[in-house]
Protein backbone atom coordinates (compact mmCIF):
# COMPACT_ATOMS: atom_id res chain seq x y z
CA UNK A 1 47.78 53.61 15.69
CA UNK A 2 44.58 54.05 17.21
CA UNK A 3 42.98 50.98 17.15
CA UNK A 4 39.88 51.81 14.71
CA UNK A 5 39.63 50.11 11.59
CA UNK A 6 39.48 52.56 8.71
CA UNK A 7 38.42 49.68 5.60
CA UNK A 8 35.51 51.42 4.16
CA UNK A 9 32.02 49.13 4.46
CA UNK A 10 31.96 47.11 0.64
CA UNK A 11 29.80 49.21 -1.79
CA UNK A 12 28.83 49.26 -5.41
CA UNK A 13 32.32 49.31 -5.99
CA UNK A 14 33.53 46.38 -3.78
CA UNK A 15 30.59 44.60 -5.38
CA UNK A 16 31.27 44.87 -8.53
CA UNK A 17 35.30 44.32 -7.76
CA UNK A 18 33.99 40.81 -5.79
CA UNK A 19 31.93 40.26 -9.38
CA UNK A 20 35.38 40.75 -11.42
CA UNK A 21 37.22 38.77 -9.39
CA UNK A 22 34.98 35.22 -9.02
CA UNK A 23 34.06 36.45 -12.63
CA UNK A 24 34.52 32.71 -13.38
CA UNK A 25 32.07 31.84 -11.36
CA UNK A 26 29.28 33.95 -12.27
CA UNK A 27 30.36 32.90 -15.96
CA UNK A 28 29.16 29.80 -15.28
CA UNK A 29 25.73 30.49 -13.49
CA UNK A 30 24.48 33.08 -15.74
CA UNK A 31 22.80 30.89 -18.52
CA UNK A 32 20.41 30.12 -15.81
CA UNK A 33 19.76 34.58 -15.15
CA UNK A 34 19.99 34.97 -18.91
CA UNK A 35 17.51 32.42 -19.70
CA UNK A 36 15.38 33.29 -16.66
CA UNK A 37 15.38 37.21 -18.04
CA UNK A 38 14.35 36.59 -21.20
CA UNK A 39 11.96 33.95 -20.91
CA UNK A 40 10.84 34.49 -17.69
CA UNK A 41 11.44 38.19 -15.98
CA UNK A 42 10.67 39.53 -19.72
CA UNK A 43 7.07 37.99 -19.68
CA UNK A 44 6.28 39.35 -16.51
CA UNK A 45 7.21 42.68 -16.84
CA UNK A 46 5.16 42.97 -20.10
CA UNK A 47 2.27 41.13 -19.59
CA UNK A 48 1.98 44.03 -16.82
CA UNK A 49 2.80 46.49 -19.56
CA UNK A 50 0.50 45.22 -21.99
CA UNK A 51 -2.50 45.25 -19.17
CA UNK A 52 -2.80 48.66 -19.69
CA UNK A 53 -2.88 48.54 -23.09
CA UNK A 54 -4.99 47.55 -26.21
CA UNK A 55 -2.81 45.10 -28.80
CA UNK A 56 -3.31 42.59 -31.37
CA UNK A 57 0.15 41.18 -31.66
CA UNK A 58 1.23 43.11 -35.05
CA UNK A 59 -0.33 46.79 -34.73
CA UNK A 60 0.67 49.61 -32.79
CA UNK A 61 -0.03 49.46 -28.78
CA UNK A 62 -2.97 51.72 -27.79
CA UNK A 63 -2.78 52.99 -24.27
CA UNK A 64 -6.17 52.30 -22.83
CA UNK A 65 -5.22 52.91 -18.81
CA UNK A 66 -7.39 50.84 -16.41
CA UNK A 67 -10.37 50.60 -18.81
CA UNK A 68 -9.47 46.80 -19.57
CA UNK A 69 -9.41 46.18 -15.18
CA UNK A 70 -12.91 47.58 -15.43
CA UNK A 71 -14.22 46.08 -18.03
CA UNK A 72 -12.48 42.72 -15.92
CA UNK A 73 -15.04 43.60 -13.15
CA UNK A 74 -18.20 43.40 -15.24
CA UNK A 75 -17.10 40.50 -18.23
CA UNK A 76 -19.92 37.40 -17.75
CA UNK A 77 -17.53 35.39 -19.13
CA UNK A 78 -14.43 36.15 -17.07
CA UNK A 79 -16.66 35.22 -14.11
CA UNK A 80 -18.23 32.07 -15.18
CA UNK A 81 -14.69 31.11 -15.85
CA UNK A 82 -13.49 31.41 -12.56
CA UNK A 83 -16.85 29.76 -11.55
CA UNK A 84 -15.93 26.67 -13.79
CA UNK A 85 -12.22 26.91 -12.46
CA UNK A 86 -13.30 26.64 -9.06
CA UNK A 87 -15.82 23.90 -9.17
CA UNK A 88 -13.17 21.35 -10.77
CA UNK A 89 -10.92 22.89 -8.16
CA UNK A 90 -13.35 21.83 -5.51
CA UNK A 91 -14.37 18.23 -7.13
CA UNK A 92 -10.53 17.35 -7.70
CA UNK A 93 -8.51 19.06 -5.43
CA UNK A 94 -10.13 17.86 -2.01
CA UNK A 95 -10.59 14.11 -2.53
CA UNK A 96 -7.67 14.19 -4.01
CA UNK A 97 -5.05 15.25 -1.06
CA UNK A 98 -7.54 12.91 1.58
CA UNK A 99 -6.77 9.86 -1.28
CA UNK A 100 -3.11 11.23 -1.50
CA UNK A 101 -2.71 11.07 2.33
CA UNK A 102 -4.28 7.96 3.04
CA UNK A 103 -2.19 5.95 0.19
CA UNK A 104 0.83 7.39 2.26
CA UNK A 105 -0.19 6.32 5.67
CA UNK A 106 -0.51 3.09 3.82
CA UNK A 107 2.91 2.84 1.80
CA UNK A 108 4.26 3.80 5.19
CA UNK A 109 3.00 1.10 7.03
CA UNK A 110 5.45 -1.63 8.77
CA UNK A 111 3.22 -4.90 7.24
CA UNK A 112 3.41 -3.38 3.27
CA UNK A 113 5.59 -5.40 1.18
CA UNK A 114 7.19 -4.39 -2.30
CA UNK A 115 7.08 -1.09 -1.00
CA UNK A 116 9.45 0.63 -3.95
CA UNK A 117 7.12 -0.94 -6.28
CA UNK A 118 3.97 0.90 -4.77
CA UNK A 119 5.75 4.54 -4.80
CA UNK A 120 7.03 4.15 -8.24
CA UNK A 121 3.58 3.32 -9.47
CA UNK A 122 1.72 5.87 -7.78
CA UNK A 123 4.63 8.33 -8.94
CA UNK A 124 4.19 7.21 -13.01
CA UNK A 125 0.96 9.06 -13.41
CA UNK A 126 2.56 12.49 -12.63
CA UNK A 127 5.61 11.99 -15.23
CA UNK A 128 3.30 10.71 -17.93
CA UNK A 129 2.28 13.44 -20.76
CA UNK A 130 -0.72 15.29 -20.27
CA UNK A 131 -1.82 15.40 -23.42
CA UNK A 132 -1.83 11.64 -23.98
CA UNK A 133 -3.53 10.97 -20.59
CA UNK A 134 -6.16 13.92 -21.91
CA UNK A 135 -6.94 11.74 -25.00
CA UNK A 136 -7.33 8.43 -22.98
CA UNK A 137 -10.20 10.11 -20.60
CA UNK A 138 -11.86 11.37 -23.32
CA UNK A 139 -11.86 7.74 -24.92
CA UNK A 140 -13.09 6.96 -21.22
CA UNK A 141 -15.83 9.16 -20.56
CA UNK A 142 -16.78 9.14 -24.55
CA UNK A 143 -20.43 10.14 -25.19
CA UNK A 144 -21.40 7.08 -27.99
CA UNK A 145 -18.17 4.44 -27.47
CA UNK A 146 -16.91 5.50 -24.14
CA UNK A 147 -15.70 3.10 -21.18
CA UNK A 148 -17.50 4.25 -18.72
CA UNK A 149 -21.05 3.74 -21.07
CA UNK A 150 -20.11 0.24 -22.29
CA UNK A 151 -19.77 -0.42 -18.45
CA UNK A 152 -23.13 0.90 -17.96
CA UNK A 153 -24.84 -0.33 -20.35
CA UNK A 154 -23.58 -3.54 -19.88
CA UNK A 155 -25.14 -3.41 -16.54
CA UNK A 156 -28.14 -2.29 -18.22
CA UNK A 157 -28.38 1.24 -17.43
CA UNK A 158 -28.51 4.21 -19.39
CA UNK A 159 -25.37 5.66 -21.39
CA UNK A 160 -24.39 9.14 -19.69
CA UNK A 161 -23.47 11.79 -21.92
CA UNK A 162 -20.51 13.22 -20.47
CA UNK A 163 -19.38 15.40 -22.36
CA UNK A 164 -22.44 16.98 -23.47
CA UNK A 165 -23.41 18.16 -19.74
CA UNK A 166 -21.62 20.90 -17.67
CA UNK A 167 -21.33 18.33 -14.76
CA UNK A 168 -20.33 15.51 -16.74
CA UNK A 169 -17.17 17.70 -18.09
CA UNK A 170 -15.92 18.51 -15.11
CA UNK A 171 -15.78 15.40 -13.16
CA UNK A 172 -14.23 14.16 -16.48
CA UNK A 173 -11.55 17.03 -16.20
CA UNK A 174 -11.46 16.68 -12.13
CA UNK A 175 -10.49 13.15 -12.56
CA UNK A 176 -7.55 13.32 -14.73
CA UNK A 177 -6.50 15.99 -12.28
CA UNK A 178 -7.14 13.51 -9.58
CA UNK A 179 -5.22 10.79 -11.28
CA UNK A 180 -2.05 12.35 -12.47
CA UNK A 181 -1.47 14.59 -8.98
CA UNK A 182 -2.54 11.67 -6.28
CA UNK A 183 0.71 10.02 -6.47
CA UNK A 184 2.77 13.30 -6.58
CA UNK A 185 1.09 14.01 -3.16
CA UNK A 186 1.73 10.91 -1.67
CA UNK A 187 5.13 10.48 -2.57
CA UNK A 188 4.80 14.11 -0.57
CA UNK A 189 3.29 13.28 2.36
CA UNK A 190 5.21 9.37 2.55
CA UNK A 191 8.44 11.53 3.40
CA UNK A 192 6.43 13.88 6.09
CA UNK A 193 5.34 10.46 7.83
CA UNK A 194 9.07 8.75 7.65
CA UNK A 195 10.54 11.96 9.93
CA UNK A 196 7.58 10.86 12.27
CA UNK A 197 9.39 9.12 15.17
CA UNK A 198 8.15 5.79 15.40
CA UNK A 199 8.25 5.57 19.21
CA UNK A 200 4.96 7.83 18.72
CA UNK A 201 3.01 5.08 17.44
CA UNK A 202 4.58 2.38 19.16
CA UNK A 203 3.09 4.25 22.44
CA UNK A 204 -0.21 5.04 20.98
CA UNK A 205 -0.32 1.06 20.43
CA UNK A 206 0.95 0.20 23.84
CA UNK A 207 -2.15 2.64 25.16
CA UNK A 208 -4.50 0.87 23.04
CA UNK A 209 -5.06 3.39 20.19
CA UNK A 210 -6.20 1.63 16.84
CA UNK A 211 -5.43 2.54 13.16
CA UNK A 212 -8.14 5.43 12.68
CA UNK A 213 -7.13 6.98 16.27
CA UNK A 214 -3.45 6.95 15.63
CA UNK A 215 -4.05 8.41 11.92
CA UNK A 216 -5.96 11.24 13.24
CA UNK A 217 -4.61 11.85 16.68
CA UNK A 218 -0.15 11.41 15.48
CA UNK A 219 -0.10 11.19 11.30
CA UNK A 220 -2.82 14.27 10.83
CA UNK A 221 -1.39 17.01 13.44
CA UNK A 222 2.16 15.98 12.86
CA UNK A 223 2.37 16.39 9.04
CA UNK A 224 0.05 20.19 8.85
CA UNK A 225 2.93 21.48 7.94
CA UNK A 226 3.36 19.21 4.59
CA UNK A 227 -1.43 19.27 4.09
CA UNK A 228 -0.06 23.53 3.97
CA UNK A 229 2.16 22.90 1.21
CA UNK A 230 0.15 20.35 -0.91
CA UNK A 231 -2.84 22.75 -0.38
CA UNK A 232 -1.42 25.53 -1.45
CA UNK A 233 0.35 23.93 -4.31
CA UNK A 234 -2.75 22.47 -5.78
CA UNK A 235 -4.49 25.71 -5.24
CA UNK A 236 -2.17 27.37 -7.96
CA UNK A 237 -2.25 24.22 -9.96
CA UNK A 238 -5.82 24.29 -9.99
CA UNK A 239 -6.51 27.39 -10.65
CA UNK A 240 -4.07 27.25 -13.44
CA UNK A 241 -5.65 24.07 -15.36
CA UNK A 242 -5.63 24.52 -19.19
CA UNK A 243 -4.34 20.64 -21.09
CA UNK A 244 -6.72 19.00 -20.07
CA UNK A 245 -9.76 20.92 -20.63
CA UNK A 246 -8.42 22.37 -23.87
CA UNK A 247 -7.50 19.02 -25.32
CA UNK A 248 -10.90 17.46 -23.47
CA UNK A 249 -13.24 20.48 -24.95
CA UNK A 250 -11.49 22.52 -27.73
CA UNK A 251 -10.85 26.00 -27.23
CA UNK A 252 -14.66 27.12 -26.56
CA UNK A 253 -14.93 24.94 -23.39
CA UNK A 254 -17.29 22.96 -23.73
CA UNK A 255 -20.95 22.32 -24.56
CA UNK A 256 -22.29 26.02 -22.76
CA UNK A 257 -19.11 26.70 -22.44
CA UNK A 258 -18.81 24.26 -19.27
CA UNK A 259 -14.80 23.69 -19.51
CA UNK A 260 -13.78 26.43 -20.07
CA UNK A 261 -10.95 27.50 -17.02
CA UNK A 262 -9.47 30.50 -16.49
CA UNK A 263 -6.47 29.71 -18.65
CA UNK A 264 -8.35 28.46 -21.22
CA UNK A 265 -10.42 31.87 -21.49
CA UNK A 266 -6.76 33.66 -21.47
CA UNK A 267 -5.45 31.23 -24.71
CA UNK A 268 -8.72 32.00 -26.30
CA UNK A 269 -7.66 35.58 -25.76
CA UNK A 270 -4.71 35.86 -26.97
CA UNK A 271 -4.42 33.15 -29.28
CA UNK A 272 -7.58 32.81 -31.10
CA UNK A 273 -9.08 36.39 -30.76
CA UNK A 274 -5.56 38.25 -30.63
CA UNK A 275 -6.76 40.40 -27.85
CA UNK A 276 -3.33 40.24 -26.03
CA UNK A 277 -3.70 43.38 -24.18
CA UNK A 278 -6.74 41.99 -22.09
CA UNK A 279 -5.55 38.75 -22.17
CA UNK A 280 -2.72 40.19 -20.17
CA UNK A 281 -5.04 41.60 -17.84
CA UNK A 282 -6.94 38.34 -17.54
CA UNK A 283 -3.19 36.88 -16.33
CA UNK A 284 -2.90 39.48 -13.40
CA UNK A 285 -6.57 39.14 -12.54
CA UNK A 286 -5.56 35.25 -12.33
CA UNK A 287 -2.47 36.48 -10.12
CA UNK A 288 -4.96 38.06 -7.93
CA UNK A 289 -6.76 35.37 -7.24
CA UNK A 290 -4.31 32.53 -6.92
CA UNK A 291 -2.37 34.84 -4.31
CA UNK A 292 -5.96 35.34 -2.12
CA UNK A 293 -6.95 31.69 -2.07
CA UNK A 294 -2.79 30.74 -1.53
CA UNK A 295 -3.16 33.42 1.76
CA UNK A 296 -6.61 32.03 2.71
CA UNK A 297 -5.56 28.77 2.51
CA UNK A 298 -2.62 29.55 4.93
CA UNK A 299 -5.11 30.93 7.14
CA UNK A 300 -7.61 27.83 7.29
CA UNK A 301 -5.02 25.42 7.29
CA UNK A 302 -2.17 26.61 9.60
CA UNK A 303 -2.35 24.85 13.43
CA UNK A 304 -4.62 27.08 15.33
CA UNK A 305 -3.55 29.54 17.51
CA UNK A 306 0.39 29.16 15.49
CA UNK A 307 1.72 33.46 14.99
């Protein structure tokens, strides 16, 4: 006996033999991996494939190489989607999250009563369909017999046609964004602000802070963390906004085309033009971007100076 252990470091083989054995187990977890392969890894995988190639969802696959990337670079209409994408980003997204964090700082104050009551209502909005709460904006911000138009005309101005104008449909789209994700955030940022401790703010009162001070000076720097997440989570959702402008618009976006999202120009793609091949490219162009303006929001957002 010398002392040296001689078991052999666990391979393939022990792997697989630690697989047999808790084969039980694994039994019962792999619905989730089977689903998740076919209707998930599956996708992926050939979206990518079909990016290089030319198909119309019942002929043969034509290998076209990067041609479909290039022609990416120069389509007008690829571009005015992300264009469209980004400006109801921008009207939504931002007064959204400062809405979303001030309705926490509120539902986490000591003097708010029926406090349960408040979070559940904010949360209803996000578990309510999409498609119904599409419908319900469009009776809102109707061009002839709208809400918003009886309201100003009964204050005698003139009726706004919203959906006629490329402004008007995206501040109709922005704010059902606005309204179904504001709650979702809060409920978000609520539980940031309860693992604040509390003896923070009862010193920033005892040194004479008010309400404003102690939000920006304690709440703000405290939660950055949580503003990274919901920033970066709103940034994919954004960019990834198809319901409501398809159900708001129709398929062709819009009067000039003004609704028409990224997504939206992918479904019309694949699923009115059959072009699935650059459809698929559209997707991984779409990757590209969400993944830029995910790391570039990291960058802007993360405490200064933090490796």
């Amino acid at each position: 006996m010398t002392g040296v252990s001689t078991a052999k470091p666990a391979g393939k083989t022990g792997l697989w033999r630690e697989i047999v054995k808790n084969r039980g187990l694994y039994l019962f977890i792999s619905p989730f991996y089977i689903l998740f392969s076919v209707f998930g890894l599956f996708p992926i995988l050939f979206s990518f494939y079909l990016a290089f190639n030319k198909w119309d969802g019942i002929g043969k696959i034509q290998f076209t190489g990067l041609n479909q990337f290039r022609y990416l670079l120069t389509d007008a209409q690829f571009w005015k989607a992300i264009r469209n994408t980004l400006e109801i980003w921008v009207y939504s997204t931002i007064p959204m999250l400062i809405l979303a964090l001030l309705i926490a700082f509120l539902l986490n104050a000591s003097f708010l009563r029926f406090r349960t009551f408040y979070r559940i209502a904010f949360f209803l909005p996000n578990v309510t369909s999409i498609v119904a709460v599409a419908i319900v904006f469009g009776t809102l911000f109707g061009n002839k017999y709208g809400f918003l138009n009886y309201i100003l005309t009964s204050l005698g101005a003139e009726p706004v046609q919203w959906l006629n104008s490329a402004v008007g449909i995206k501040w109709a789209i922005a704010s059902m964004v606005i309204w179904r994700w504001t709650g979702y955030n809060a409920i978000i940022y609520l539980a940031g602000l309860q693992s604040i401790p509390t003896v923070l703010y009862e010193a920033a009162r005892i040194d004479g802070a008010n309400t404003w001070q102690t939000f920006t000076r304690i709440t703000v720097p405290l939660v950055r963390p949580i503003i990274l997440f919901t920033v970066i989570t709103s940034t994919i959702g954004g960019m990834q906004i198809f319901t409501e402008s398809q159900v708001l618009t129709g398929n062709s976006g819009g009067p000039g085309g003004a609704g028409m999202t990224i997504v939206l120009y992918l479904y019309q793609l694949a699923f009115v033009k059959y072009l699935f091949g650059y459809a698929s490219t559209v997707a991984w162009g779409l990757f590209v971007i969400i993944a830029a303006f995910s790391y570039l929001n990291y960058i802007l957002v993360q405490k200064p100076g933090a490796k």
